[in-house]
Structures are given as structure tokens and as C-alpha cells.
C-alpha atoms as a PDB file:
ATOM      1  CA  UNK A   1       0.884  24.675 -17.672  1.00  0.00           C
ATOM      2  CA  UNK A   2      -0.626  25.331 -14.407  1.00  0.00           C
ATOM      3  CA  UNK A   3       2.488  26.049 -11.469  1.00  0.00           C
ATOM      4  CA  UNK A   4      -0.604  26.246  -8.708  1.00  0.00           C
ATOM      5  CA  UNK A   5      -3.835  27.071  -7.689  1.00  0.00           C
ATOM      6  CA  UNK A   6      -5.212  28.794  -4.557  1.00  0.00           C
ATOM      7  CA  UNK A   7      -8.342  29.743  -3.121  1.00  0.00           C
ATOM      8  CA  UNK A   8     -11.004  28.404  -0.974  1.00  0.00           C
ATOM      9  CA  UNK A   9     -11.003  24.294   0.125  1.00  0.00           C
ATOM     10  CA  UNK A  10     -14.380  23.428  -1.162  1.00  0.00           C
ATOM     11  CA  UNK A  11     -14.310  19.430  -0.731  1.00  0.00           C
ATOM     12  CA  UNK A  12     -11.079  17.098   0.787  1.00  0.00           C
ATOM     13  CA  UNK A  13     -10.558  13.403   1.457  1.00  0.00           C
ATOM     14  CA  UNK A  14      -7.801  11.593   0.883  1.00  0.00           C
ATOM     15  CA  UNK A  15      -7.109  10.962  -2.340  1.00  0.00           C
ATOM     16  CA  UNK A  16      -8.158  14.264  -4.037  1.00  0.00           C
ATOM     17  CA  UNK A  17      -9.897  18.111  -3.393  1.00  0.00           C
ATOM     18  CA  UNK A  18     -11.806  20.568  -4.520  1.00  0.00           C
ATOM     19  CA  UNK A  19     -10.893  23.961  -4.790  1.00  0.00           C
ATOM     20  CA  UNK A  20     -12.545  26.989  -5.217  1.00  0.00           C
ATOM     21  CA  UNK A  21     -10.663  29.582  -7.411  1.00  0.00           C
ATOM     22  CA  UNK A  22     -12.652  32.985  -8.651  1.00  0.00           C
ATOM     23  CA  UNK A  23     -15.977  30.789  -8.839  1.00  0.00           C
ATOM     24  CA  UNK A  24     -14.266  27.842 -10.736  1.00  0.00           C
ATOM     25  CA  UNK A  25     -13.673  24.435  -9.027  1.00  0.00           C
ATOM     26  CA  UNK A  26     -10.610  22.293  -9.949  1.00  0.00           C
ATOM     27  CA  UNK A  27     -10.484  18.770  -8.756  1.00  0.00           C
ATOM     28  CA  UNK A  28      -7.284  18.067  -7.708  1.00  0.00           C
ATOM     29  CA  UNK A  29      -5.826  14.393  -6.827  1.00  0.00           C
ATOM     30  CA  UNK A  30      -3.474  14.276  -3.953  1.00  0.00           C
ATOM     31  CA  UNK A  31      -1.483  12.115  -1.905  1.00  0.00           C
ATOM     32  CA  UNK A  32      -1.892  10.674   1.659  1.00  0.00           C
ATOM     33  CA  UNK A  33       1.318  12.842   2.266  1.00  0.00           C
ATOM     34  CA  UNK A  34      -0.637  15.974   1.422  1.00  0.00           C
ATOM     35  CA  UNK A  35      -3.803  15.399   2.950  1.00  0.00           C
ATOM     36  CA  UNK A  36      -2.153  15.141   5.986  1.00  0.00           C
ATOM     37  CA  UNK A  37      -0.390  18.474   5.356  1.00  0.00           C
ATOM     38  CA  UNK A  38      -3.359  20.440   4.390  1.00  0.00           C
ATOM     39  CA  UNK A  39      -4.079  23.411   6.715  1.00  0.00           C
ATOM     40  CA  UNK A  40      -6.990  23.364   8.930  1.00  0.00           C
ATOM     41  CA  UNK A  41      -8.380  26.664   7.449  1.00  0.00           C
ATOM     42  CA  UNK A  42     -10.779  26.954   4.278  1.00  0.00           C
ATOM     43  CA  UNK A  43      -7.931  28.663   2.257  1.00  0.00           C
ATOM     44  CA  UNK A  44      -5.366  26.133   0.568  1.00  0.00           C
ATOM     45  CA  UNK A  45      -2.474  26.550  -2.065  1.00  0.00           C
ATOM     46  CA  UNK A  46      -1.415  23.506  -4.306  1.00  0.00           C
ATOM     47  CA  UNK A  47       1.486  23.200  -6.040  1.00  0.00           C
ATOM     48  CA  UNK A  48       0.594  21.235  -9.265  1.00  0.00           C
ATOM     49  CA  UNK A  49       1.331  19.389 -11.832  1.00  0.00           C
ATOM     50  CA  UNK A  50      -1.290  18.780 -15.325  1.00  0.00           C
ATOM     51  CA  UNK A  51      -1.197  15.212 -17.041  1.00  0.00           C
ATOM     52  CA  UNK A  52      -2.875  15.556 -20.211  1.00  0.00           C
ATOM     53  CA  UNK A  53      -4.580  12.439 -22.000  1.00  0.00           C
ATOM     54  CA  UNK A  54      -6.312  11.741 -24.772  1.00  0.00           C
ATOM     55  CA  UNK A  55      -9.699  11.249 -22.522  1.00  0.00           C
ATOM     56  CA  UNK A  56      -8.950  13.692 -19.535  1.00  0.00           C
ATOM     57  CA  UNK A  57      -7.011  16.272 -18.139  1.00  0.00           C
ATOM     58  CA  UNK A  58      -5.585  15.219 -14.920  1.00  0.00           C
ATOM     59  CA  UNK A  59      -4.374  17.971 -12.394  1.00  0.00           C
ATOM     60  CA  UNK A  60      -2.295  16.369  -9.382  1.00  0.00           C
ATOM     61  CA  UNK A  61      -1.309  18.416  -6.223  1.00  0.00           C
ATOM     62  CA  UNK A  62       1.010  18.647  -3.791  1.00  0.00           C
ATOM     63  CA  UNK A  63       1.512  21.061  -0.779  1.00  0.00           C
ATOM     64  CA  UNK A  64       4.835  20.978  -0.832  1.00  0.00           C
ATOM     65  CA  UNK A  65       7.287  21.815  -4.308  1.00  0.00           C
ATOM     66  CA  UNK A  66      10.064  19.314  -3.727  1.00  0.00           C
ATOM     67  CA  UNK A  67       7.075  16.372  -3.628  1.00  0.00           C
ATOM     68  CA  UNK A  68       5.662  17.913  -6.826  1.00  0.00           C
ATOM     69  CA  UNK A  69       9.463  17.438  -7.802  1.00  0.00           C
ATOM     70  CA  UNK A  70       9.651  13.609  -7.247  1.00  0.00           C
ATOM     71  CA  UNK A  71       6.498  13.149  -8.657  1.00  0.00           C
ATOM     72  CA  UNK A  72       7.322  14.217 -11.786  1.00  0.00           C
ATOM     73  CA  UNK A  73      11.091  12.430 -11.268  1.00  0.00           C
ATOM     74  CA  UNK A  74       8.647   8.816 -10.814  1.00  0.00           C
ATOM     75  CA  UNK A  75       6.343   9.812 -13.668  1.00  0.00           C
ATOM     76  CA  UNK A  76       9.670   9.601 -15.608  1.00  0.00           C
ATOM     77  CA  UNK A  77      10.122   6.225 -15.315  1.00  0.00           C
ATOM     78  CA  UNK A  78       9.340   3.455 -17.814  1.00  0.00           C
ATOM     79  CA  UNK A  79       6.418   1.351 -15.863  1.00  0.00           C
ATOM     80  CA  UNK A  80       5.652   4.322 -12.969  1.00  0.00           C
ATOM     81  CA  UNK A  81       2.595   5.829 -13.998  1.00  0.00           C
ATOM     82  CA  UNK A  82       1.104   9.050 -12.411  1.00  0.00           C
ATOM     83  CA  UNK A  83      -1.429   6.881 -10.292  1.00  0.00           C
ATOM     84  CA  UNK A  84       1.896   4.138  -9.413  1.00  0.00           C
ATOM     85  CA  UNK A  85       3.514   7.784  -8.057  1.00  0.00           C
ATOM     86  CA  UNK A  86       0.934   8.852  -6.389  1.00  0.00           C
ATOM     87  CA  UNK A  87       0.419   5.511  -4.262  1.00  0.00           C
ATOM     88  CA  UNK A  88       3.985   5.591  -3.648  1.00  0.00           C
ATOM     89  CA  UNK A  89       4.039   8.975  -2.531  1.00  0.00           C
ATOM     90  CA  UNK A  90       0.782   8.122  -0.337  1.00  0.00           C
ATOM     91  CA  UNK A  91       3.002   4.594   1.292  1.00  0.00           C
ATOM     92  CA  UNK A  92       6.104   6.298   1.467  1.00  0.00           C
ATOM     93  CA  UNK A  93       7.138   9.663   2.735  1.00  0.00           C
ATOM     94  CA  UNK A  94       9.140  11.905   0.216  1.00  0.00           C
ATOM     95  CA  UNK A  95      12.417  11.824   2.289  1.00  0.00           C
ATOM     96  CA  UNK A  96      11.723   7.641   2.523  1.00  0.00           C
ATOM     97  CA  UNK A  97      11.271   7.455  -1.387  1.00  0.00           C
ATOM     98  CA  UNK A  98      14.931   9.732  -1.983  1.00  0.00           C
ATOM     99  CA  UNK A  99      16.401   7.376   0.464  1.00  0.00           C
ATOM    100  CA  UNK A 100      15.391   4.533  -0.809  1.00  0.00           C
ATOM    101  CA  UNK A 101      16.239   6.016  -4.607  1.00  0.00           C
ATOM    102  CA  UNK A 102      20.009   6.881  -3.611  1.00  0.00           C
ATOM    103  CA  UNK A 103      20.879   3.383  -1.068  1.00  0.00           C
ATOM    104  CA  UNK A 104      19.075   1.411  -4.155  1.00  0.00           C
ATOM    105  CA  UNK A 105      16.887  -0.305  -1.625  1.00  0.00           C
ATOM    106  CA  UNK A 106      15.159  -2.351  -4.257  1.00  0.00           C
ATOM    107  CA  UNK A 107      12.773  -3.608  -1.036  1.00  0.00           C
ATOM    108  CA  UNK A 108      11.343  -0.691   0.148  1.00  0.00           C
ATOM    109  CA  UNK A 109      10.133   0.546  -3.158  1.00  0.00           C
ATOM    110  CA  UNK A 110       8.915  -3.222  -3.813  1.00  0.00           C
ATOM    111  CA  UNK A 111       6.949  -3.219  -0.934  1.00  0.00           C
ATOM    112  CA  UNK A 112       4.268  -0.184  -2.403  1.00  0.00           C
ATOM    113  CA  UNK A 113       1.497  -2.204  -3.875  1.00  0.00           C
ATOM    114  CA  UNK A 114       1.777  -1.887  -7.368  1.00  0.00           C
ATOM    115  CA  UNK A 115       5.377  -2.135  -7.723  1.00  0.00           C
ATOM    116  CA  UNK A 116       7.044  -5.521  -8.962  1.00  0.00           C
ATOM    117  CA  UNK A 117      10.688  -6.165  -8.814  1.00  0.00           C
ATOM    118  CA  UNK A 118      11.789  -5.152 -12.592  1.00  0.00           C
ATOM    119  CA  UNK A 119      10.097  -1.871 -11.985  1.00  0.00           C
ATOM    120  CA  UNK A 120      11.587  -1.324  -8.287  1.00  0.00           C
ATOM    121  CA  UNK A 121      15.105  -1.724 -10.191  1.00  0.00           C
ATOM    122  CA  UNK A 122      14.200   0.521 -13.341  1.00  0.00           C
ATOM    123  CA  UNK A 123      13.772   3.000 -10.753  1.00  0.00           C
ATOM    124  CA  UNK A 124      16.747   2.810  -9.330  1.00  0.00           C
ATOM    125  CA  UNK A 125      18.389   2.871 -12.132  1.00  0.00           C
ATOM    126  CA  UNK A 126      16.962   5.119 -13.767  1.00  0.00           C
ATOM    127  CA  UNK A 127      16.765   7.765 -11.083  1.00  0.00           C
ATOM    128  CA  UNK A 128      19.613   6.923  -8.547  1.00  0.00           C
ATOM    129  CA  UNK A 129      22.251   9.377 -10.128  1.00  0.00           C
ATOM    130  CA  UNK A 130      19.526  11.879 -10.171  1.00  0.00           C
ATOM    131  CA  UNK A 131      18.381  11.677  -6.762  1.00  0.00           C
ATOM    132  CA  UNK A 132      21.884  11.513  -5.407  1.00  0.00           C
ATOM    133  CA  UNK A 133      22.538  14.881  -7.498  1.00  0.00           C
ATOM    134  CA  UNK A 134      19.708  17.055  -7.111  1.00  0.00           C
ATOM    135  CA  UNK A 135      19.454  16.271  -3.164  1.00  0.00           C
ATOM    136  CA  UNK A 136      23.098  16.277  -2.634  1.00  0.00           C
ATOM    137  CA  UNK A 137      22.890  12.879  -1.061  1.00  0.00           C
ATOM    138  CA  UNK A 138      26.659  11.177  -0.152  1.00  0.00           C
ATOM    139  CA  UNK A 139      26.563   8.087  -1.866  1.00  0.00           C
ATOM    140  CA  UNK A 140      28.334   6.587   1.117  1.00  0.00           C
ATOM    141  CA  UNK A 141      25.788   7.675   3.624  1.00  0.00           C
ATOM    142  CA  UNK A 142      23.277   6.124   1.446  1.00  0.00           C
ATOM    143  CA  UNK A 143      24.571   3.023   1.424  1.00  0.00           C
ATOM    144  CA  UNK A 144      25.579   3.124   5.347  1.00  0.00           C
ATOM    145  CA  UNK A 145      21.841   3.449   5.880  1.00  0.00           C
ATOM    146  CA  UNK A 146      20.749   1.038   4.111  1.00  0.00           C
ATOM    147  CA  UNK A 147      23.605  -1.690   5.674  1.00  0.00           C
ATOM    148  CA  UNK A 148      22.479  -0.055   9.064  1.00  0.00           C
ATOM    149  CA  UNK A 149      18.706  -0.999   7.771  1.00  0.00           C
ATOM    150  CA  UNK A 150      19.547  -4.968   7.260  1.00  0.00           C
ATOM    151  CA  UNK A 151      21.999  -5.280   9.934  1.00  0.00           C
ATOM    152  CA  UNK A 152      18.588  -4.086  12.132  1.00  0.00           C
ATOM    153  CA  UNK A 153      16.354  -6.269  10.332  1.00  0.00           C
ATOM    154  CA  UNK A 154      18.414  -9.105  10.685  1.00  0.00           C
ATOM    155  CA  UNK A 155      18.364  -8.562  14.256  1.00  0.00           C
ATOM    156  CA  UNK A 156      15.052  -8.281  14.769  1.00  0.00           C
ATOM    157  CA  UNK A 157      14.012 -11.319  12.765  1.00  0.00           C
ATOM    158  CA  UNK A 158      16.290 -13.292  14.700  1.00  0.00           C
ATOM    159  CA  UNK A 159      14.481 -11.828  18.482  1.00  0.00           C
ATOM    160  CA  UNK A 160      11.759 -13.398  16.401  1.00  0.00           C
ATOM    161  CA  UNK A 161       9.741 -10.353  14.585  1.00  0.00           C
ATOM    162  CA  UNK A 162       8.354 -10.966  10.973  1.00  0.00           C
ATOM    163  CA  UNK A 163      10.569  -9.195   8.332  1.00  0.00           C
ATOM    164  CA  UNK A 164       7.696  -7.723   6.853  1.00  0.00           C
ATOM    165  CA  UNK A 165       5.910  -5.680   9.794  1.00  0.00           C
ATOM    166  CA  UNK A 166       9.284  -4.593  10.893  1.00  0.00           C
ATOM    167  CA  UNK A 167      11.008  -2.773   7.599  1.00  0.00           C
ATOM    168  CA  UNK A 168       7.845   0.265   7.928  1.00  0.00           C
ATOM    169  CA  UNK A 169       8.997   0.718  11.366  1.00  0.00           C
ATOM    170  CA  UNK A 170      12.654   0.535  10.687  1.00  0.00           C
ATOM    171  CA  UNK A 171      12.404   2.773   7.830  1.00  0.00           C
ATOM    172  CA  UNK A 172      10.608   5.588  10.033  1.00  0.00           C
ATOM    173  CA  UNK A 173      13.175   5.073  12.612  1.00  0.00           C
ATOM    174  CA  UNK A 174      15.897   5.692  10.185  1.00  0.00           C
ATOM    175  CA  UNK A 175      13.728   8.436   8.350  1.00  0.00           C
ATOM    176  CA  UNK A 176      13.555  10.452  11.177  1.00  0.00           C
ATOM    177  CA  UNK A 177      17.069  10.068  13.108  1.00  0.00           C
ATOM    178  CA  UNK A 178      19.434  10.205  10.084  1.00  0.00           C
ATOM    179  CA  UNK A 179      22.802   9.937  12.082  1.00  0.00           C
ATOM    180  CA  UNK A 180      21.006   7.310  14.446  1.00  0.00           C
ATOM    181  CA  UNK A 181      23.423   4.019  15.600  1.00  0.00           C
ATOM    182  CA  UNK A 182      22.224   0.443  15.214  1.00  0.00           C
ATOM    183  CA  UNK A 183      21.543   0.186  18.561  1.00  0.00           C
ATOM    184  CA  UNK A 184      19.231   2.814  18.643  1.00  0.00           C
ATOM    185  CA  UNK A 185      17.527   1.778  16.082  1.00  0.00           C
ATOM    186  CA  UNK A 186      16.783  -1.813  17.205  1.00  0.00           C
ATOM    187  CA  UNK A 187      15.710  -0.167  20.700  1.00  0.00           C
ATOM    188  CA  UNK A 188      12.884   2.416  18.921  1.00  0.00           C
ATOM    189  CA  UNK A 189      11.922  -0.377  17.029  1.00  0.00           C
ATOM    190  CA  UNK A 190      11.110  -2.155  19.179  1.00  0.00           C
ATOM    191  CA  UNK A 191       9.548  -0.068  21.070  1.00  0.00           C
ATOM    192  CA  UNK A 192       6.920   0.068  18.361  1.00  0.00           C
ATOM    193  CA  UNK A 193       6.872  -3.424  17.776  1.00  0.00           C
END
């Protein structure tokens, strides 16, 4: 119903804006992604996407069209709500999310608050083919990273770091060296550890 909206940023904090079109104001809810993408100058452009209840009208945005893409690809999911997406897109980066989609890496979608197991799975499952479709992901590169991802997490639990505190940093280690070796990756992680 509405592709996007642009004009003057009005109001901004993290989880939503306000922006000034022709005199009108539409609140907007975003994502930590976005908010971190938003330009430093009062003009903005949103790409977004309306969710229409029977008590509101709820207009979500995204600076970027492939985000607004995966939101709407989460939103399709049995359990995955538009605020569930939104947190998810605000924990995980868009690339971490497709990653995660196509390797079936039930933990890192389990780890966004608001995500249980059954729902981590659906997700996968409902979404994997997708995801490995639209982004023209190799299955087999998929799955390497996510071996690469345990065999790394394995090895720093056993120099004694807690699982937990270590999969974030693995997972932007990974995120932004694709074609990155094991050894690598235990070295930058560590590094940040």
C-alpha cells in the first residue's frame, strides 16, 4: 500500500521515527539495523511496509529494500510476528539472519529473545528453500559455515570461553569474512574476547 515515504526526519530513536512528508507526520517503527543506517542529514527515505489490524495501522521501515524483504519473509512465518521480526532484525544483522536461514542454525535464531526452539525450527523450515533461492546461497557453503561455526566454538569453549558470549562474536567474524579459515576465525575471536 505504501512502497516508501520521504521527506524531512522530524523525531528518531531507536525503535521508531517521525517523518515529515508535505506537512503530514508518519510514525514509522524501525530496527536497530536501520537506526544505525539513517543519514546524518534532516532528509530520510524509508522503504516500508503497512501491517493493518483491527485496532491500528502499523507502518514499519527499513532503509534498505532487501531488509524490508526479510521482514516480510519472517512475518510469514507461523509464530514470527511483525514485533518477533523486528527484534530479530534489531539482534541480528540481515546477512546473519539469511545465514543462519540457509545453514539451519537453529541456535543463532534461538538466541533472539523471543524466539523458542519450535519457532527457531518453523523458520527454518519454512523459509530455508526460500532463502537459499532468492539469495542464491550454495547449500554447501551454508552448511560449511555453519560446521566452521561449531568446530570454532568448540574450540573456544575448550581454551575455556563460555559458549554463550562467544557465538555473537563468532557469528560477526564469520559475517564479515565469508571465505575466512578456522584458524582465522578462532584468532579474531579471540581477539575480541
Amino acid at each position: 500500500m505504501i512502497a516508501h515515504i520521504q521527506g524531512k526526519l522530524v523525531e528518531k530513536t531507536p525503535t521508531e521515527v517521525v517523518i515529515d512528508c508535505n506537512g503530514v507526520g508518519y510514525h514509522i517503527h524501525i530496527s536497530l539495523h536501520t537506526f544505525t543506517l539513517l543519514p546524518q542529514s534532516d532528509f530520510v527515505k524509508l522503504y516500508t511496509h503497512l501491517i493493518v489490524k483491527e485496532d491500528a495501522h502499523i507502518l514499519y521501515g527499513f532503509m534498505e529494500k532487501s531488509e524490508r524483504e526479510i521482514f516480510k519473509m519472517l512475518i510469514s512465518v507461523s509464530g514470527i510476528g511483525a514485533g518477533i521480526a523486528r527484534t530479530m532484525l534489531s539482534s541480528l544483522e540481515p546477512k546473519q539472519i539469511i545465514q543462519s536461514l540457509a545453514s539451519g542454525n537453529v541456535a543463532s535464531i534461538q538466541s533472539i529473545k523471543g524466539i523458542g526452539a519450535k519457532t527457531a525450527q518453523r523458520a527454518i523450515l519454512d523459509l530455508k528453500d526460500k532463502v537459499l533461492k532468492i539469495y542464491d546461497i550454495d547449500e554447501v557453503s551454508a552448511t560449511q559455515h555453519n560446521t566452521l561455526r561449531e568446530e570454532a566454538l568448540s574450540a573456544l569453549e575448550v581454551l575455556g570461553f563460555v559458549r554463550k558470549s562467544s557465538e555473537k562474536i563468532v557469528d560477526k567474524v564469520i559475517a564479515a569474512n565469508p571465505d575466512i579459515t578456522l584458524e582465522n576465525i578462532i584468532k579474531q575471536a579471540l581477539k575480541n574476547l
